[in-house]
PDB file of N, CA and C in Angstrom:
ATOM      1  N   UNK A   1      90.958 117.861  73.950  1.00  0.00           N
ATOM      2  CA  UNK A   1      90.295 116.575  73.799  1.00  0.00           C
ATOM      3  C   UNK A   1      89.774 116.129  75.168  1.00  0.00           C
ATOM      4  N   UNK A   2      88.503 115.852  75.312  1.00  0.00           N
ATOM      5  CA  UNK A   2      87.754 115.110  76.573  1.00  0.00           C
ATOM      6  C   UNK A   2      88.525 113.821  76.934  1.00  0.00           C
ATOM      7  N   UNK A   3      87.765 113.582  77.825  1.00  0.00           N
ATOM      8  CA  UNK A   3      88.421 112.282  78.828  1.00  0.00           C
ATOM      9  C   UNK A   3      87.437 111.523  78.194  1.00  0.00           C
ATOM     10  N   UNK A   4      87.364 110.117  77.824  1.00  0.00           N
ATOM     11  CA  UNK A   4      86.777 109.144  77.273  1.00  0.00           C
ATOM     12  C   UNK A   4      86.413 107.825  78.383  1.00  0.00           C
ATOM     13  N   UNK A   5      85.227 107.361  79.160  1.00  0.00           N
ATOM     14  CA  UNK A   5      85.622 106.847  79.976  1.00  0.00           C
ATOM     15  C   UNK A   5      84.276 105.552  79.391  1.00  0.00           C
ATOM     16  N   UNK A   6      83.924 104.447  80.078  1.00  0.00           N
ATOM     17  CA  UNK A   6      83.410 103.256  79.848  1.00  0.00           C
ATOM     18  C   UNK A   6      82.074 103.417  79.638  1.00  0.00           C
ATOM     19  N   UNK A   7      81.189 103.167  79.543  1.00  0.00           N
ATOM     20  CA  UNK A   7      79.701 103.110  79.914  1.00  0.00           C
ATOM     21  C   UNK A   7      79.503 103.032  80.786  1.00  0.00           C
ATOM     22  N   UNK A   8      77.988 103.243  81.371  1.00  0.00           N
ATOM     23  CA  UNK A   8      78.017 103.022  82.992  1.00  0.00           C
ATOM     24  C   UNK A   8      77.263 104.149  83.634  1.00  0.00           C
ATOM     25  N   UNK A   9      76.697 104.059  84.830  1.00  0.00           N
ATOM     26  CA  UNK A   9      76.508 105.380  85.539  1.00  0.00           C
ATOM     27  C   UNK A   9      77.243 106.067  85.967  1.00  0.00           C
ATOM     28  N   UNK A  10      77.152 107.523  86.165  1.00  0.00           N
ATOM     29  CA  UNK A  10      78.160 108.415  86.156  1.00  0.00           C
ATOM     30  C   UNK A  10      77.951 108.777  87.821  1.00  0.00           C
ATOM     31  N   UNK A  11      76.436 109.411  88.289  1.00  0.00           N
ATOM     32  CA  UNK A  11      76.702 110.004  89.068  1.00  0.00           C
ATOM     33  C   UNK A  11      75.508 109.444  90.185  1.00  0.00           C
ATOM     34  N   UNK A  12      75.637 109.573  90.914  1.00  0.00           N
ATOM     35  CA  UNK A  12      74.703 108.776  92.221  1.00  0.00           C
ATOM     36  C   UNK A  12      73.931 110.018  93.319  1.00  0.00           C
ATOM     37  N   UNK A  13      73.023 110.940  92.828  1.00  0.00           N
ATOM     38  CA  UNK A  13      72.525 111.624  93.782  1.00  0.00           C
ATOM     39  C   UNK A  13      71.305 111.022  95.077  1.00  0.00           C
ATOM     40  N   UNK A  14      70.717 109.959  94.208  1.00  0.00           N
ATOM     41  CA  UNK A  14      69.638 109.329  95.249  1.00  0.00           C
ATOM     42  C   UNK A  14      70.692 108.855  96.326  1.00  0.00           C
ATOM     43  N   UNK A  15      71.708 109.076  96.546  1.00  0.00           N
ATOM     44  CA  UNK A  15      72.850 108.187  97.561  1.00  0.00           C
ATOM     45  C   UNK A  15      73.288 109.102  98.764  1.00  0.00           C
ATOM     46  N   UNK A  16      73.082 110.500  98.262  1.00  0.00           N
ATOM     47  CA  UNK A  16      72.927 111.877  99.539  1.00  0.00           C
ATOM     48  C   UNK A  16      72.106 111.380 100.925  1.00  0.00           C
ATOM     49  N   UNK A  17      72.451 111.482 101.913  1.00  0.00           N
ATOM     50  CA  UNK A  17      72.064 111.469 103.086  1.00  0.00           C
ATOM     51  C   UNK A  17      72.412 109.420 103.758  1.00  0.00           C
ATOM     52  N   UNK A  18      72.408 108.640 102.755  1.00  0.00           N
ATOM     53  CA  UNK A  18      72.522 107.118 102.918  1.00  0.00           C
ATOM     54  C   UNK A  18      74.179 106.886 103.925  1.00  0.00           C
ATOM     55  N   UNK A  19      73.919 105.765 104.028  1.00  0.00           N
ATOM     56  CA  UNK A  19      75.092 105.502 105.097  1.00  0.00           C
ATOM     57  C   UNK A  19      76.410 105.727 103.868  1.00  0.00           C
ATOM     58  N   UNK A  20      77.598 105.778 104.057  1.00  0.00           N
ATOM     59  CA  UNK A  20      78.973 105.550 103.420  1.00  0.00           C
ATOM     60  C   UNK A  20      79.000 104.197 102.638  1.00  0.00           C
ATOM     61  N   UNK A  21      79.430 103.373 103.435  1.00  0.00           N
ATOM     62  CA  UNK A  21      79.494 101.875 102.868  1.00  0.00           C
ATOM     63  C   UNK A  21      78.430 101.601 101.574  1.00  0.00           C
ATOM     64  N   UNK A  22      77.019 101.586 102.251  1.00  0.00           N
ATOM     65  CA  UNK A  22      76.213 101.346 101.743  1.00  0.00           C
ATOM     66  C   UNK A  22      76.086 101.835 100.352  1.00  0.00           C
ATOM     67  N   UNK A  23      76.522 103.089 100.283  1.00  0.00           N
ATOM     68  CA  UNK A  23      76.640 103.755  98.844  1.00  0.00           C
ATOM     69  C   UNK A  23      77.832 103.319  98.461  1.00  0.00           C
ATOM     70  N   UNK A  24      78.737 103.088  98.595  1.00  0.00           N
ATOM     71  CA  UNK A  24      80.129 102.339  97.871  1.00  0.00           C
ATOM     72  C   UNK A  24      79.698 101.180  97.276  1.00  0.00           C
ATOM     73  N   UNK A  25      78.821 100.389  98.318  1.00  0.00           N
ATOM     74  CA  UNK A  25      78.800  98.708  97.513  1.00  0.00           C
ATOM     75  C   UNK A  25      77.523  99.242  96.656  1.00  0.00           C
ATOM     76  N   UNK A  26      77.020 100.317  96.682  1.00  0.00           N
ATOM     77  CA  UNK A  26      75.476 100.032  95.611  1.00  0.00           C
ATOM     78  C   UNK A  26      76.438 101.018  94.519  1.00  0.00           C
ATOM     79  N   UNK A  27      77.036 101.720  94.481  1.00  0.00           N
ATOM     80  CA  UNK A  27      78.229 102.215  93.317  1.00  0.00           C
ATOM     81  C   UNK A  27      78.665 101.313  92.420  1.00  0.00           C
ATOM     82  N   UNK A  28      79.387 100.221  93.146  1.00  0.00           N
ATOM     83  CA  UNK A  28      80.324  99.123  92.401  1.00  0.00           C
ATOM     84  C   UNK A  28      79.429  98.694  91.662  1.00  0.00           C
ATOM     85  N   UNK A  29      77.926  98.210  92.314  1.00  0.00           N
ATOM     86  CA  UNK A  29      77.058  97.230  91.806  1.00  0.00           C
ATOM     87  C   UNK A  29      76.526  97.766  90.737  1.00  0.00           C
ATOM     88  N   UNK A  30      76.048  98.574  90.713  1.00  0.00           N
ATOM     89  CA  UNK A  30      75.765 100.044  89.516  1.00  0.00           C
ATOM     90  C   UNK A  30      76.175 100.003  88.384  1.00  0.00           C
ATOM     91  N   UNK A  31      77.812  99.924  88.675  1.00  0.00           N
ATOM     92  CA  UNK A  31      78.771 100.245  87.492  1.00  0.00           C
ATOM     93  C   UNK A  31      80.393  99.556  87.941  1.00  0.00           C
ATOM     94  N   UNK A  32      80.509  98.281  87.085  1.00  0.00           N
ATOM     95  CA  UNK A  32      81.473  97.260  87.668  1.00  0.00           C
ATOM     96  C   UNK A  32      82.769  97.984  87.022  1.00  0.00           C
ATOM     97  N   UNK A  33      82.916  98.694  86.528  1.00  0.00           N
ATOM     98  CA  UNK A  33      83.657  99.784  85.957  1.00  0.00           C
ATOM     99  C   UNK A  33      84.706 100.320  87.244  1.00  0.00           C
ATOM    100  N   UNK A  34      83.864 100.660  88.287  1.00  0.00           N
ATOM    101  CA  UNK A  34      84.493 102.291  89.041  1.00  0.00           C
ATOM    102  C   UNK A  34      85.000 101.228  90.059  1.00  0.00           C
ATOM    103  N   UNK A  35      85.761 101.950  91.085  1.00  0.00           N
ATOM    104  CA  UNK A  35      86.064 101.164  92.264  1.00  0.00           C
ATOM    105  C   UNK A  35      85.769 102.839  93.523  1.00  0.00           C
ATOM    106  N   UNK A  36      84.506 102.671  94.284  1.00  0.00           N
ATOM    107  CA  UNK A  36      84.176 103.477  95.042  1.00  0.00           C
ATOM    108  C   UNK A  36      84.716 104.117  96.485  1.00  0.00           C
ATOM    109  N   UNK A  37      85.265 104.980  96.528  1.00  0.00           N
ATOM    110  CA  UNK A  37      86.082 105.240  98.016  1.00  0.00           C
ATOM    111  C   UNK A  37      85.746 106.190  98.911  1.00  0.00           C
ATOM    112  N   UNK A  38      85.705 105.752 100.163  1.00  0.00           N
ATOM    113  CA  UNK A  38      84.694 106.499 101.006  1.00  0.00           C
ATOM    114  C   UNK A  38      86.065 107.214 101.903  1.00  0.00           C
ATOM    115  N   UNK A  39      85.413 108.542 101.741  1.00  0.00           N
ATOM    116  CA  UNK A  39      85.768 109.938 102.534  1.00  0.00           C
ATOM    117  C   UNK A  39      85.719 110.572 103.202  1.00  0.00           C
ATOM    118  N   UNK A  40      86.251 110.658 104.759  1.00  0.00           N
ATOM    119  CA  UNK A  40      85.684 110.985 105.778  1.00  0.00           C
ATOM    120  C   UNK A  40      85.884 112.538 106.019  1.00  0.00           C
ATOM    121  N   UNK A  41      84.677 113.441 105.745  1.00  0.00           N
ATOM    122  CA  UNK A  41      84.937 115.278 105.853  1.00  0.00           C
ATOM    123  C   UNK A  41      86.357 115.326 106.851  1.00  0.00           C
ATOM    124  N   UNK A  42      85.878 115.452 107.996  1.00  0.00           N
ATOM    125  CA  UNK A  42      86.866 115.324 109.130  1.00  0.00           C
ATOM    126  C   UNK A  42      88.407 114.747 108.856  1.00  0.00           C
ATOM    127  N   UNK A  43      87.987 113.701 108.381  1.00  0.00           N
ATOM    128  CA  UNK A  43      89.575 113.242 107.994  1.00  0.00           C
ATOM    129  C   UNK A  43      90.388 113.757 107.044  1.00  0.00           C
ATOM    130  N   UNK A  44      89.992 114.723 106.376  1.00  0.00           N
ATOM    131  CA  UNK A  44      90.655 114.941 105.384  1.00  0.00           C
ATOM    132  C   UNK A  44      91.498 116.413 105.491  1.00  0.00           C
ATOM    133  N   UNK A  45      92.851 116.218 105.482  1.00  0.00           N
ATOM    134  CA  UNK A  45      93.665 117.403 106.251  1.00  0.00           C
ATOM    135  C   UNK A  45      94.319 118.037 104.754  1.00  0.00           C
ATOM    136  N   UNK A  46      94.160 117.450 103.811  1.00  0.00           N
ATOM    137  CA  UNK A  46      95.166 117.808 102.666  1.00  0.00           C
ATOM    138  C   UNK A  46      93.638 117.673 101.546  1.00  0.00           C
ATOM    139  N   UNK A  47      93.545 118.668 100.998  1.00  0.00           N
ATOM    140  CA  UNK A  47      92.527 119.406  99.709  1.00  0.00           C
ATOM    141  C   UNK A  47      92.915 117.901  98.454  1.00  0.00           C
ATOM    142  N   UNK A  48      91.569 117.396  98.335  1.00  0.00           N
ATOM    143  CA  UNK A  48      91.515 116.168  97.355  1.00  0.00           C
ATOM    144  C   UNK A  48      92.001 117.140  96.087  1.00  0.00           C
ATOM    145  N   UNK A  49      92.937 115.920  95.340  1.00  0.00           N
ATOM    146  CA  UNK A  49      93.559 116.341  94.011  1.00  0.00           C
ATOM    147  C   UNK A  49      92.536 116.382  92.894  1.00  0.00           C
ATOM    148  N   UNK A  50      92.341 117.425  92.297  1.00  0.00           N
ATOM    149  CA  UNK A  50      91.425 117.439  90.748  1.00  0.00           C
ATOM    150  C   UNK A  50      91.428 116.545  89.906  1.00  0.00           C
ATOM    151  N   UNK A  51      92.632 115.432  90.020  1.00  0.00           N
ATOM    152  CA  UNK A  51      92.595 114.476  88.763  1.00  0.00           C
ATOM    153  C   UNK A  51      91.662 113.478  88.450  1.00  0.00           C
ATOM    154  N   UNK A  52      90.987 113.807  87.325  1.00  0.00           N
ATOM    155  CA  UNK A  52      89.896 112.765  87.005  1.00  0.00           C
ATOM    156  C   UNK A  52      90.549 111.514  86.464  1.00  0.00           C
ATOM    157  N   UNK A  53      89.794 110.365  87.021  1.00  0.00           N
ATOM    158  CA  UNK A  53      90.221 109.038  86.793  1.00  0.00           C
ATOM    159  C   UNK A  53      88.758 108.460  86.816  1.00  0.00           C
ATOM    160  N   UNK A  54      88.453 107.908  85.211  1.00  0.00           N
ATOM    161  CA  UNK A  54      87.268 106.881  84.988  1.00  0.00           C
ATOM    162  C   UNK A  54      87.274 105.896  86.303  1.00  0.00           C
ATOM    163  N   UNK A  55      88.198 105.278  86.379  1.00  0.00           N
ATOM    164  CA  UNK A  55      87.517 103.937  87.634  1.00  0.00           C
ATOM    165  C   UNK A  55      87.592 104.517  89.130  1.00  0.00           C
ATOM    166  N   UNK A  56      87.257 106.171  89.288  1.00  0.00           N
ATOM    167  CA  UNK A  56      86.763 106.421  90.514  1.00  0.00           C
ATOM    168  C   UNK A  56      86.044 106.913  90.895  1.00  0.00           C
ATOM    169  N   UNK A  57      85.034 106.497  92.298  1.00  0.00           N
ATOM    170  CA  UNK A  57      83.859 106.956  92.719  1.00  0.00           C
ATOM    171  C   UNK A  57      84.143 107.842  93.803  1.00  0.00           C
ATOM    172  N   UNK A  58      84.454 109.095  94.599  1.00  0.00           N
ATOM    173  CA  UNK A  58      84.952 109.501  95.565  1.00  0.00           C
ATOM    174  C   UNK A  58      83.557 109.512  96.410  1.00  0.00           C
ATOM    175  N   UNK A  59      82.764 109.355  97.465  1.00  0.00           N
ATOM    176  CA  UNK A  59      82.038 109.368  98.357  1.00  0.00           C
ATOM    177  C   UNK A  59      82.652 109.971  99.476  1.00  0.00           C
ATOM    178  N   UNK A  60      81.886 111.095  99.669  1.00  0.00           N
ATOM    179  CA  UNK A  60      82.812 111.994 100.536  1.00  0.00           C
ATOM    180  C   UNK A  60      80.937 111.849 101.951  1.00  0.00           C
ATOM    181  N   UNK A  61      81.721 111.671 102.950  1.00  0.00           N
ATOM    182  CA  UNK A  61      80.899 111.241 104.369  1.00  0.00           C
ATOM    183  C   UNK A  61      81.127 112.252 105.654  1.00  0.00           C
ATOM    184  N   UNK A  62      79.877 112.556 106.077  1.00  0.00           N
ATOM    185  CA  UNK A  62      80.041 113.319 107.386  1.00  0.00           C
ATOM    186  C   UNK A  62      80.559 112.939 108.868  1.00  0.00           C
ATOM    187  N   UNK A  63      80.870 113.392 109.610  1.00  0.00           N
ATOM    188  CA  UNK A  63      80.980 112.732 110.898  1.00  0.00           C
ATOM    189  C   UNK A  63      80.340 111.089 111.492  1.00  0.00           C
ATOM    190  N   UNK A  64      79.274 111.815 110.756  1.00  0.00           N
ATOM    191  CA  UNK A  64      77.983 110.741 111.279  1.00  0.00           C
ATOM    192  C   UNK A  64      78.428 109.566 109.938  1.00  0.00           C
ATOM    193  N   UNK A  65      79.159 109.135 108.420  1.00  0.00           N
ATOM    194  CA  UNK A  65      79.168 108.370 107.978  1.00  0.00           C
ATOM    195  C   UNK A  65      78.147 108.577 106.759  1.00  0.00           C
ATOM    196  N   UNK A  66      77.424 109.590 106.280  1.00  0.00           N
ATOM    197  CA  UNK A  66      76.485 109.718 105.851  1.00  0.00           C
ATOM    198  C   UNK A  66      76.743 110.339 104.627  1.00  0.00           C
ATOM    199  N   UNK A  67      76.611 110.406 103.710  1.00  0.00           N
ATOM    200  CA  UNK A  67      76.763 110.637 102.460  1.00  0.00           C
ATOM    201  C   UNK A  67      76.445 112.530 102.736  1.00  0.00           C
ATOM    202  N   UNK A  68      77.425 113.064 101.995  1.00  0.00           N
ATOM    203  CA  UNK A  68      77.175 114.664 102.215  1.00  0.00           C
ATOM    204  C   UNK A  68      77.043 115.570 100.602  1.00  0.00           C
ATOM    205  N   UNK A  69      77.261 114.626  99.428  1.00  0.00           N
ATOM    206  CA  UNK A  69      77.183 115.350  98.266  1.00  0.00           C
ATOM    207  C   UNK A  69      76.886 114.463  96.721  1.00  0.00           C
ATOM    208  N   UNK A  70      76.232 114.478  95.697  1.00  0.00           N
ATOM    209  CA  UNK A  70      76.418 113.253  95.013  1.00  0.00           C
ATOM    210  C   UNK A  70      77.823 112.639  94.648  1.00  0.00           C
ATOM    211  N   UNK A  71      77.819 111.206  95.122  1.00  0.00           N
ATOM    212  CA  UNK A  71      79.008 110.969  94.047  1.00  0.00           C
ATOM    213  C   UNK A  71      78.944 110.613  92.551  1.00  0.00           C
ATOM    214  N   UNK A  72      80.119 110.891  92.396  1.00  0.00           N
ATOM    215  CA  UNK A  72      80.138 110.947  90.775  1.00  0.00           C
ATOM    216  C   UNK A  72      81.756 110.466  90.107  1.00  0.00           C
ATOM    217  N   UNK A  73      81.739 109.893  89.378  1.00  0.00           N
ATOM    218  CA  UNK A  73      83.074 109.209  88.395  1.00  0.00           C
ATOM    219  C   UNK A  73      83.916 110.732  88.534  1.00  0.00           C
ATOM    220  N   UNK A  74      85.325 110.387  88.932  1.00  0.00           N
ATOM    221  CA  UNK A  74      86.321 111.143  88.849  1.00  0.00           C
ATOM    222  C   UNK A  74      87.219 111.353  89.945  1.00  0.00           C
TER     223      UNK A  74
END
């Protein structure tokens, strides 16, 4: 059985290359659903967990703060 999650936009590719922040608050605004969390490449020492969760946006950011992949619900 699938995961069943709200209406809403799912996935944010026009948001690739944009600042971090900036794509978090235009996420929320998007879809009052998700709660968006920004990811710093560099910072991340431990491999993000597979578990999909409807109210999350993961925004994963380069050195520079910059959006590095679409985000998308999960």
């Amino acid at each position: 059985m699938g995961v069943i999650c709200p209406r809403g936009k799912w996935t944010w590719p026009e948001l690739v290359g944009k600042d971090g922040n900036v794509a978090a608050a235009i996420i929320e605004k998007e879809n009052e659903n998700v709660t968006a969390i920004v990811i710093k490449q560099s910072e991340s020492v431990h491999p993000v967990r597979p578990i999909f969760y409807c109210g999350r946006v993961r925004v994963f950011v380069d050195e520079n703060g910059k959006v590095i992949s679409p985000p998308t619900i999960g």
